[in-house]
PDB file of N, CA and C in Angstrom:
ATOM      1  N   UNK A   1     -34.705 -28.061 -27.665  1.00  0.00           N
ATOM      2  CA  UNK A   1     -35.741 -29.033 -27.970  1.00  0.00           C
ATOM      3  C   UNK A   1     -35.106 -30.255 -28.605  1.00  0.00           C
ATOM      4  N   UNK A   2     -35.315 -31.514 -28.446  1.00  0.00           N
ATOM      5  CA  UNK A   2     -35.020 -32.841 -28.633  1.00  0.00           C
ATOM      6  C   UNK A   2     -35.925 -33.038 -30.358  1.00  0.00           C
ATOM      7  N   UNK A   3     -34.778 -33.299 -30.759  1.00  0.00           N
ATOM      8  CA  UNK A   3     -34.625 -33.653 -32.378  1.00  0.00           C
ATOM      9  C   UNK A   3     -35.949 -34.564 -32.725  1.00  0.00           C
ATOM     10  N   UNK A   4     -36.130 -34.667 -33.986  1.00  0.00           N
ATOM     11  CA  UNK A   4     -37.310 -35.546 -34.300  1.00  0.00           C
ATOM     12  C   UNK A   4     -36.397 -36.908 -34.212  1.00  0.00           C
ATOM     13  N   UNK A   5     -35.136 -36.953 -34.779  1.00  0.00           N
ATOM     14  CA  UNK A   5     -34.517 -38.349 -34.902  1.00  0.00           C
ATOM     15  C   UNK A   5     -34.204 -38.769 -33.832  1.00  0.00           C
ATOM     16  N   UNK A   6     -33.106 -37.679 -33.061  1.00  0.00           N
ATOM     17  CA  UNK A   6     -33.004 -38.483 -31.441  1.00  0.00           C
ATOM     18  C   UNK A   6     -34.051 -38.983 -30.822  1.00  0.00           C
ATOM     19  N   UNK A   7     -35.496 -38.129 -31.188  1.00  0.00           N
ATOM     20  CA  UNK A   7     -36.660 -39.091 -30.407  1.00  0.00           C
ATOM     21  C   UNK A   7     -37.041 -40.491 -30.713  1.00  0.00           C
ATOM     22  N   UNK A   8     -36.956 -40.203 -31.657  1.00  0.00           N
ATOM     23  CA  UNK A   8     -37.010 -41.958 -32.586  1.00  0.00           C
ATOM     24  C   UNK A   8     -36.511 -42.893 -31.998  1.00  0.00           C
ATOM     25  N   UNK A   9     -35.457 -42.423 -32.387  1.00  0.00           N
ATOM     26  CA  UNK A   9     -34.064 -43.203 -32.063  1.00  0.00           C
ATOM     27  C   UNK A   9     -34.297 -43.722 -30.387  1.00  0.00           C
ATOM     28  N   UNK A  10     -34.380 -43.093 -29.429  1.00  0.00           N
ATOM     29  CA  UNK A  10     -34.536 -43.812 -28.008  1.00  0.00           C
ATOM     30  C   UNK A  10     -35.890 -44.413 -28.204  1.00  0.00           C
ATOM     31  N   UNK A  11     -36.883 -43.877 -28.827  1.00  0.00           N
ATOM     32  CA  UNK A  11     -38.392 -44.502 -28.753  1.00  0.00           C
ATOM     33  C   UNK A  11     -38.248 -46.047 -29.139  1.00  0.00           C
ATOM     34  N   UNK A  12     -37.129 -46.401 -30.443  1.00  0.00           N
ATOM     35  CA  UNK A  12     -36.669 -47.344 -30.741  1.00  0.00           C
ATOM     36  C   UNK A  12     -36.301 -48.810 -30.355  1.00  0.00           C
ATOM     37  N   UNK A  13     -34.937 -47.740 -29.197  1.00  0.00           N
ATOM     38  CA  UNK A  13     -34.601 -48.333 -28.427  1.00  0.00           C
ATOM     39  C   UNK A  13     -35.029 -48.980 -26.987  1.00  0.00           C
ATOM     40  N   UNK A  14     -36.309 -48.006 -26.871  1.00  0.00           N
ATOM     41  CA  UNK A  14     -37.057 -48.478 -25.373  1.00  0.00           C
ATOM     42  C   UNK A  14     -38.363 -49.090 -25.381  1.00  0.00           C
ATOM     43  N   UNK A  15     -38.639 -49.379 -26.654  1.00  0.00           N
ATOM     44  CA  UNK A  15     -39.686 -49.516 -26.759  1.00  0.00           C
ATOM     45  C   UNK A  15     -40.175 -50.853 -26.377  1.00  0.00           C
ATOM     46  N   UNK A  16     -41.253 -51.519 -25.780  1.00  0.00           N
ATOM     47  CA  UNK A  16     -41.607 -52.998 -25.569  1.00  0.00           C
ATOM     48  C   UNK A  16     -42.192 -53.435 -26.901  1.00  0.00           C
ATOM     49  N   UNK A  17     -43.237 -52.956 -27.646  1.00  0.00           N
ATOM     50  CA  UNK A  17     -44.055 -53.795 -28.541  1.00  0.00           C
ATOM     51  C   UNK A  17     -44.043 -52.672 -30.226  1.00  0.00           C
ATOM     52  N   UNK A  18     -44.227 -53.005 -31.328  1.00  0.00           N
ATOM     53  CA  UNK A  18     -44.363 -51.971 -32.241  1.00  0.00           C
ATOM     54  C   UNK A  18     -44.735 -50.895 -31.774  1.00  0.00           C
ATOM     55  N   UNK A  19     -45.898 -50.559 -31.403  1.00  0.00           N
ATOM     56  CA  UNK A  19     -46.993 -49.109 -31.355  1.00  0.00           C
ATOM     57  C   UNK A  19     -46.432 -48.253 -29.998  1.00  0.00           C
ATOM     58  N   UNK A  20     -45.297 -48.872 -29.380  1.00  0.00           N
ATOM     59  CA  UNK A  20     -45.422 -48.453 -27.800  1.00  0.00           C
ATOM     60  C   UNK A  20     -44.456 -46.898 -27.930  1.00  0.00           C
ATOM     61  N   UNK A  21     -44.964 -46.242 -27.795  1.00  0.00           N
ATOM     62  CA  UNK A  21     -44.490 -44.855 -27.960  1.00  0.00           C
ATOM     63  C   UNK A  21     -44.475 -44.068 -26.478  1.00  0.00           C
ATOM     64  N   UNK A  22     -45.682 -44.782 -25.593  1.00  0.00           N
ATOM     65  CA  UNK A  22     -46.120 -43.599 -24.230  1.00  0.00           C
ATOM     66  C   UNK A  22     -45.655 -44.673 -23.205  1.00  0.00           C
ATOM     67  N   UNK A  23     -45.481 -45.981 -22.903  1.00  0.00           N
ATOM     68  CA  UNK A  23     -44.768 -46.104 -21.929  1.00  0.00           C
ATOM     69  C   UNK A  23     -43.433 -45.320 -20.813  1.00  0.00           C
ATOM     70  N   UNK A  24     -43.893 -45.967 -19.760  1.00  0.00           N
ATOM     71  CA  UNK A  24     -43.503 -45.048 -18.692  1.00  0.00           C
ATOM     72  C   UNK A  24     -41.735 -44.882 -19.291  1.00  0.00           C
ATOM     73  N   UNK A  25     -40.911 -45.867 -19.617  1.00  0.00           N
ATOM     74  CA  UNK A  25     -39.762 -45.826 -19.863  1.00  0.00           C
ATOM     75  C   UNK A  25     -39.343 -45.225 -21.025  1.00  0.00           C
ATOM     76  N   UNK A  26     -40.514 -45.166 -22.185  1.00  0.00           N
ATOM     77  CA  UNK A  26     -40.118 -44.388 -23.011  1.00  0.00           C
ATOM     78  C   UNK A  26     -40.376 -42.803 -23.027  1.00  0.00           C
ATOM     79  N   UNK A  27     -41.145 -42.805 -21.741  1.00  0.00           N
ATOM     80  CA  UNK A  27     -41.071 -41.316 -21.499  1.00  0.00           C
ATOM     81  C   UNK A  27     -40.027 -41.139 -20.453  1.00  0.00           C
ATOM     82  N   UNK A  28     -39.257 -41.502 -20.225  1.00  0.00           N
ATOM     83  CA  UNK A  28     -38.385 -41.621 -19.134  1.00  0.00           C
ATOM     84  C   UNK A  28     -36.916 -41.345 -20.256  1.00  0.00           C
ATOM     85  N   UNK A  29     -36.731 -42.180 -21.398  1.00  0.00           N
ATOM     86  CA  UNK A  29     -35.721 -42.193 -21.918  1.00  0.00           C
ATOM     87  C   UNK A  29     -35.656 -40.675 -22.441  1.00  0.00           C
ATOM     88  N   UNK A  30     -36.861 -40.134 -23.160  1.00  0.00           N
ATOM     89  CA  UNK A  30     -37.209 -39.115 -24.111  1.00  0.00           C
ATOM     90  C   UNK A  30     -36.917 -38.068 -22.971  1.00  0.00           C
ATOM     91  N   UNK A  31     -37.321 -38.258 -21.679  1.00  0.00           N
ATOM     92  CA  UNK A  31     -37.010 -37.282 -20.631  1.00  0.00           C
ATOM     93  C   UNK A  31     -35.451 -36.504 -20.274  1.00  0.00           C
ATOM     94  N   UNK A  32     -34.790 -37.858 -20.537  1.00  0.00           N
ATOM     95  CA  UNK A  32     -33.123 -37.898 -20.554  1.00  0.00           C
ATOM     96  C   UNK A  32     -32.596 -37.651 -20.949  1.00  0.00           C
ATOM     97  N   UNK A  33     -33.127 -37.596 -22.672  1.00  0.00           N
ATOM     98  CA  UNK A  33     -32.395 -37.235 -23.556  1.00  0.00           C
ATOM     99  C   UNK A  33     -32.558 -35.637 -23.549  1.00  0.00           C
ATOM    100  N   UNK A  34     -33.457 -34.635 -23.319  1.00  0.00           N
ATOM    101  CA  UNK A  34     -34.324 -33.389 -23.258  1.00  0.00           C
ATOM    102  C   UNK A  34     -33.168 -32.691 -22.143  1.00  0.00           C
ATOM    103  N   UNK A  35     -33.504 -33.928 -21.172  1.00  0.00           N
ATOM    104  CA  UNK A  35     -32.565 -32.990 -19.398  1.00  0.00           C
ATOM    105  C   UNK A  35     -31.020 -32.927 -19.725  1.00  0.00           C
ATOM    106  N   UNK A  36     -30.625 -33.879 -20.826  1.00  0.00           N
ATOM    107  CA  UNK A  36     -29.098 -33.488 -21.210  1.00  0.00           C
ATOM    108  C   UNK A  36     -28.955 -32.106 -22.320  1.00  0.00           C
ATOM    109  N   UNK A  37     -29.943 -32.113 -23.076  1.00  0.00           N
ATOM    110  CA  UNK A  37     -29.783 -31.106 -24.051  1.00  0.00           C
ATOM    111  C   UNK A  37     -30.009 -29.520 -22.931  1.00  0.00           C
ATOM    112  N   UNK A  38     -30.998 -30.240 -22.228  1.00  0.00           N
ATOM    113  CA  UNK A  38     -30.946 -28.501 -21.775  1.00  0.00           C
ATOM    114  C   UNK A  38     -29.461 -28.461 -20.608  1.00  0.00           C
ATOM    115  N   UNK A  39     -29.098 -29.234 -20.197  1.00  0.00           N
ATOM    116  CA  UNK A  39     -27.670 -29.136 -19.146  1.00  0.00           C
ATOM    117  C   UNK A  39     -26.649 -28.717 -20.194  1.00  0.00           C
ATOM    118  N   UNK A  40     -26.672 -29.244 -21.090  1.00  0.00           N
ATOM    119  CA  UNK A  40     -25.830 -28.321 -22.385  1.00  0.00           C
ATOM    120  C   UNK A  40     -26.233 -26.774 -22.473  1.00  0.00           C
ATOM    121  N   UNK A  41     -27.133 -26.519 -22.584  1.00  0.00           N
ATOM    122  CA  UNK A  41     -27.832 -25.007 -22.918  1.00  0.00           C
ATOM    123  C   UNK A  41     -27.417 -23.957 -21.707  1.00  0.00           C
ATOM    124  N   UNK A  42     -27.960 -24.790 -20.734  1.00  0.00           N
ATOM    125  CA  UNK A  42     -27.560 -24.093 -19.384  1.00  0.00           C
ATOM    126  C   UNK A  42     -25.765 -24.013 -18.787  1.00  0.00           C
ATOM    127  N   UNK A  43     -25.112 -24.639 -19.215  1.00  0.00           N
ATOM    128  CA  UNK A  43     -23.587 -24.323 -19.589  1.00  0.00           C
ATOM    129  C   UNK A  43     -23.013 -23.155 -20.251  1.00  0.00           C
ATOM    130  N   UNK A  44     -23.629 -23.012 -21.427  1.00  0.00           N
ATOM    131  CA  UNK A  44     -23.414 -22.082 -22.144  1.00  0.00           C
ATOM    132  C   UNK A  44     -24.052 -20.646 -21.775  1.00  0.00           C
ATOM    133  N   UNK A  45     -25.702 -20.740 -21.347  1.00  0.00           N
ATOM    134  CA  UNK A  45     -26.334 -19.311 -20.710  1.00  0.00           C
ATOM    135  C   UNK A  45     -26.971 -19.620 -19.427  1.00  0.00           C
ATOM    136  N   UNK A  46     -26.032 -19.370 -18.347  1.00  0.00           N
ATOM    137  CA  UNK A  46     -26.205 -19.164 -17.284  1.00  0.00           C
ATOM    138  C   UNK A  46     -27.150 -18.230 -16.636  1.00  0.00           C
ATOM    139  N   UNK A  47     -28.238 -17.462 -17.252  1.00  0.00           N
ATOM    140  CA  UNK A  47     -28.416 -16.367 -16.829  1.00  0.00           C
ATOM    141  C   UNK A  47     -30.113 -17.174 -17.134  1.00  0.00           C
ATOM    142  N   UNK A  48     -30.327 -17.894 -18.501  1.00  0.00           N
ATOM    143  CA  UNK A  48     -31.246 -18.447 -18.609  1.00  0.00           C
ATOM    144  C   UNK A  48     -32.727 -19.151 -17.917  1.00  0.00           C
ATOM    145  N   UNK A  49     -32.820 -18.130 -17.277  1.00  0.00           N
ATOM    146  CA  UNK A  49     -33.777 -18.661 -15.712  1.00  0.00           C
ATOM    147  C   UNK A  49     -34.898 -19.349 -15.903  1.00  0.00           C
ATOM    148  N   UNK A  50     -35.689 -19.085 -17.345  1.00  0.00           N
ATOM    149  CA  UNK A  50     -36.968 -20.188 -17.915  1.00  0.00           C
ATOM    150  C   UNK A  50     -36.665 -21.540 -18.174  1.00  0.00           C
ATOM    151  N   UNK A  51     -34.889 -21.954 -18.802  1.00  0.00           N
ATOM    152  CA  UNK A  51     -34.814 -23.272 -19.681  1.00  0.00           C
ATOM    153  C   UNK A  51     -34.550 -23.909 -17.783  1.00  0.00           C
ATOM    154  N   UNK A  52     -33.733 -23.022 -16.849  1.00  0.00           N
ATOM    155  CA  UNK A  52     -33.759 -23.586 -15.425  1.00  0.00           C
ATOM    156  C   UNK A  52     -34.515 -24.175 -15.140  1.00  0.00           C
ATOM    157  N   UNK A  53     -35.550 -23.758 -15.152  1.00  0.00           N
ATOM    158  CA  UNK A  53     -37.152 -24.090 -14.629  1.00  0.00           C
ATOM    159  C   UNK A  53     -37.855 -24.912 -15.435  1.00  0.00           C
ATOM    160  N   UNK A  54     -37.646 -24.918 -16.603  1.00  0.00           N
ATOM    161  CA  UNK A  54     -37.823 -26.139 -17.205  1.00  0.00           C
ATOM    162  C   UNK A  54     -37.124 -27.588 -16.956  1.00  0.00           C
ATOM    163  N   UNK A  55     -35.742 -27.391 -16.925  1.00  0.00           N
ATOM    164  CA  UNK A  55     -34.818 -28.072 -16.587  1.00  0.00           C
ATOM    165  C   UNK A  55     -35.238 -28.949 -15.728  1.00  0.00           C
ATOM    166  N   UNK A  56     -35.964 -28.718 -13.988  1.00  0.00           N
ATOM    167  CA  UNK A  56     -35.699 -28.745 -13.006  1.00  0.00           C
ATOM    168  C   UNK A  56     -37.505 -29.420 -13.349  1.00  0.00           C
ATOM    169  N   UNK A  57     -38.591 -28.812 -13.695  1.00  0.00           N
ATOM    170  CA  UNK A  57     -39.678 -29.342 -14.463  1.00  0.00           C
ATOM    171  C   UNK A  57     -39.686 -30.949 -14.977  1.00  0.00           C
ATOM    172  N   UNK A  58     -38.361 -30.906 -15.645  1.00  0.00           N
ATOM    173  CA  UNK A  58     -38.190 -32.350 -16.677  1.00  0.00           C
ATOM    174  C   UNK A  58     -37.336 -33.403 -15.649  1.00  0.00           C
ATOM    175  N   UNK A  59     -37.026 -32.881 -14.749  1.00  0.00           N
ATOM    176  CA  UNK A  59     -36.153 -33.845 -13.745  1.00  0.00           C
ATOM    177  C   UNK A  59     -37.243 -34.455 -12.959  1.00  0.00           C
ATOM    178  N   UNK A  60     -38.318 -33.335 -12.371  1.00  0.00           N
ATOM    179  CA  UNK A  60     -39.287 -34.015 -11.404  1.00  0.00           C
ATOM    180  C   UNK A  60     -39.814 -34.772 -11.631  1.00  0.00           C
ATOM    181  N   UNK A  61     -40.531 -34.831 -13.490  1.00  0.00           N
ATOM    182  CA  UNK A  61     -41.187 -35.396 -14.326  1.00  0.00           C
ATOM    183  C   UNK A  61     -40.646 -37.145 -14.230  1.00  0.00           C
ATOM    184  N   UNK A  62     -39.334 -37.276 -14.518  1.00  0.00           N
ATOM    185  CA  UNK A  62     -38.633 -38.162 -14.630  1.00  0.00           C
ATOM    186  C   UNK A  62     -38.752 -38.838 -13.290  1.00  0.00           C
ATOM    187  N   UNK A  63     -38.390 -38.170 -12.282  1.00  0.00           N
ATOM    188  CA  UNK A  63     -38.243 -38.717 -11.000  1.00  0.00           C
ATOM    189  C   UNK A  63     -39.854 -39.804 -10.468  1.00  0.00           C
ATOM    190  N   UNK A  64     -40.986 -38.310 -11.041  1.00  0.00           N
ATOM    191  CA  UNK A  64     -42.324 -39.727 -10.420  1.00  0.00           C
ATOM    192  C   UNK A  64     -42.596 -40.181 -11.876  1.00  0.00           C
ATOM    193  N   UNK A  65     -42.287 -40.648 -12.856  1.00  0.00           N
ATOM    194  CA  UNK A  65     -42.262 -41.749 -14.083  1.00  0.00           C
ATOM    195  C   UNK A  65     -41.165 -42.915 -12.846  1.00  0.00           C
ATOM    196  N   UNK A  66     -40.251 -42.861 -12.553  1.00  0.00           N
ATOM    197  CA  UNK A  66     -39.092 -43.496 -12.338  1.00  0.00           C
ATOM    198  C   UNK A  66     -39.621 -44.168 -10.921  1.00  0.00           C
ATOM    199  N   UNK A  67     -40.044 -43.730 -10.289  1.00  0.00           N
ATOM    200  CA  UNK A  67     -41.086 -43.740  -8.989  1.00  0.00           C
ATOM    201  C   UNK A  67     -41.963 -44.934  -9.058  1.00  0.00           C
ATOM    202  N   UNK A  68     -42.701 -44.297  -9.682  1.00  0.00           N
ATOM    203  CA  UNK A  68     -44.129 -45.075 -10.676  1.00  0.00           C
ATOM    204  C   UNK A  68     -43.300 -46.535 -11.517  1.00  0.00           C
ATOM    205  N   UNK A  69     -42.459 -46.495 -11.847  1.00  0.00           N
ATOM    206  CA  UNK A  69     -42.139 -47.909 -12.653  1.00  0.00           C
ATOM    207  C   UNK A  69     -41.622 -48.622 -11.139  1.00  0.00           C
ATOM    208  N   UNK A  70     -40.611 -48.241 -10.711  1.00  0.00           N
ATOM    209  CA  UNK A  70     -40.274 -48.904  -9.626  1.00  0.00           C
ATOM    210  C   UNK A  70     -41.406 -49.735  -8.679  1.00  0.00           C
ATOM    211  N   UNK A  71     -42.582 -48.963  -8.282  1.00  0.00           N
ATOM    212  CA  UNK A  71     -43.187 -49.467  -7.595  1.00  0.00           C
ATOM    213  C   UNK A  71     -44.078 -50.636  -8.033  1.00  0.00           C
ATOM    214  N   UNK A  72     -44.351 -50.982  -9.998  1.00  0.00           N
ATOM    215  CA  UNK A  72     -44.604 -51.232 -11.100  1.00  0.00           C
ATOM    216  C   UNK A  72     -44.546 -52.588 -10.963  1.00  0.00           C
ATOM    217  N   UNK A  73     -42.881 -52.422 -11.293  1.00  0.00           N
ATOM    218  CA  UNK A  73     -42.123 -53.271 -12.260  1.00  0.00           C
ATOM    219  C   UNK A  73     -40.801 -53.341 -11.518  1.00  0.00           C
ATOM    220  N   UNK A  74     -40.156 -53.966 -10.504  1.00  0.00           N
ATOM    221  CA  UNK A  74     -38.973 -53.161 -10.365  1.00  0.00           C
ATOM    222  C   UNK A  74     -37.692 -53.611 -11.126  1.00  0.00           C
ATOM    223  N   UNK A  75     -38.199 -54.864 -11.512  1.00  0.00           N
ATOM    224  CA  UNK A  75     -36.700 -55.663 -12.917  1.00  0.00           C
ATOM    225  C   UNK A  75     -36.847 -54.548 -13.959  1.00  0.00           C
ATOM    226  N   UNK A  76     -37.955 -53.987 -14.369  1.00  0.00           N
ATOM    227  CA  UNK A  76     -37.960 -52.935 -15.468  1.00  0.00           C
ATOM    228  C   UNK A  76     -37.061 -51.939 -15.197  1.00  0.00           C
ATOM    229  N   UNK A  77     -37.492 -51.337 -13.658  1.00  0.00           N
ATOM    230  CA  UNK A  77     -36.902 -50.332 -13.127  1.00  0.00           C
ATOM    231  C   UNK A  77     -35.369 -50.509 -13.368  1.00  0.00           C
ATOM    232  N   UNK A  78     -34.761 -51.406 -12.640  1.00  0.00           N
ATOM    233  CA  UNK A  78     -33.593 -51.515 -12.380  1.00  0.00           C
ATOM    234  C   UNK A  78     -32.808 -51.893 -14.012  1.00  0.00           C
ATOM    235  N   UNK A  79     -33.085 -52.249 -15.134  1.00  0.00           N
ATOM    236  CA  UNK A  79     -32.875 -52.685 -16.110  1.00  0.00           C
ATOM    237  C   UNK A  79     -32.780 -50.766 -16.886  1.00  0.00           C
ATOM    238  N   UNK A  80     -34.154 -50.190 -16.833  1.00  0.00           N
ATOM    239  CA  UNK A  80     -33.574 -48.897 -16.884  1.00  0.00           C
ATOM    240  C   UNK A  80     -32.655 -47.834 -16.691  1.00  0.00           C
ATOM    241  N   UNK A  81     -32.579 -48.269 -15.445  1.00  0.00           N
ATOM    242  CA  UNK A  81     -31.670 -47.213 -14.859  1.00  0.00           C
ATOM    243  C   UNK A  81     -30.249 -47.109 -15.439  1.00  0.00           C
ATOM    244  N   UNK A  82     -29.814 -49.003 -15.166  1.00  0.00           N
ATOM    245  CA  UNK A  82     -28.495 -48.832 -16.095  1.00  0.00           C
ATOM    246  C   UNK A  82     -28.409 -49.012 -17.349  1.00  0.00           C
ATOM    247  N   UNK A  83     -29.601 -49.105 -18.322  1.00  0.00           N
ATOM    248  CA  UNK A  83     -29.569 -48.966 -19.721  1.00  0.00           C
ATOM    249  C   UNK A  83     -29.453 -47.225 -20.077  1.00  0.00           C
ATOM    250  N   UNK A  84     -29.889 -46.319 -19.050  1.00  0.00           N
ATOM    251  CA  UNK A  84     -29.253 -45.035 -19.065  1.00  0.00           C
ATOM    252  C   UNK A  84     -28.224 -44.350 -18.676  1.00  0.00           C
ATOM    253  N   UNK A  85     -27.923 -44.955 -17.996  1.00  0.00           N
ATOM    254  CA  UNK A  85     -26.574 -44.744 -16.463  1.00  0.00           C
ATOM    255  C   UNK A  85     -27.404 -43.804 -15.411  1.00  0.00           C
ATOM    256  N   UNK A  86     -28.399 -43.437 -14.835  1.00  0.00           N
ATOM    257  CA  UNK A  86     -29.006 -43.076 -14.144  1.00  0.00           C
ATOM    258  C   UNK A  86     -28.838 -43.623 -12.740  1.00  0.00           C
ATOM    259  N   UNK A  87     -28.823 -42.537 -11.861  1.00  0.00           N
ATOM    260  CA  UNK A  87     -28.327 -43.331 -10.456  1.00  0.00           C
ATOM    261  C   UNK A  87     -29.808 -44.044  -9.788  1.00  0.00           C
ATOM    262  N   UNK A  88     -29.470 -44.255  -8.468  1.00  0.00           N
ATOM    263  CA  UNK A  88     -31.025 -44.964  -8.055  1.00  0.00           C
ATOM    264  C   UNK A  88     -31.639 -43.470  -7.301  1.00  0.00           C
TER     265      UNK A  88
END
C-alpha cells in the first residue's frame, strides 16, 4: 500500500489548482506510484496471485485514465507521460 507521504508528495506534484486531489493525472500519478510498489512485492513473492491481480487491476485502471486524458487534453497527455517516464 502507497504511503500517506508518497501520496502527498505526487498529489503535490501533479496537481493543477490547490483543492485538486481527483484529477485524471493525479490519479494516474498515485496509480504509478502503487504499480511500482507492488512490482517490488511481486519480485520478492512470486507465488502472490491476489497482489498479481491487483497489479494487473491498477495497470488497466491507469491505461483508461491515460486513454481518457489523451482523448481530453493531449499536451496534458503527452506532458504526463514524460513527467513519469511512461511509454505511449
Amino acid at each position: 500500500m502507497i504511503s500517506t507521504e508518497k501520496k502527498s508528495k505526487v498529489i503535490a506534484e501533479l496537481q493543477t489548482g490547490k483543492d485538486d486531489t481527483g484529477s485524471p493525472a493525479v490519479q494516474v500519478g498515485i496509480l504509478t506510484e502503487r504499480i511500482k510498489e507492488l512490482t517490488e512485492h511481486l519480485k520478492q513473492n512470486k507465488h502472490d496471485f491476489m497482489a498479481r491481480r491487483g497489479l494487473l487491476q491498477a495497470v488497466g485502471k491507469r491505461k483508461r485514465l491515460l486513454k481518457y486524458l489523451a482523448s481530453k487534453d493531449g499536451e496534458a497527455y503527452l506532458a504526463l507521460i514524460k513527467k513519469l517516464g511512461l511509454r505511449k
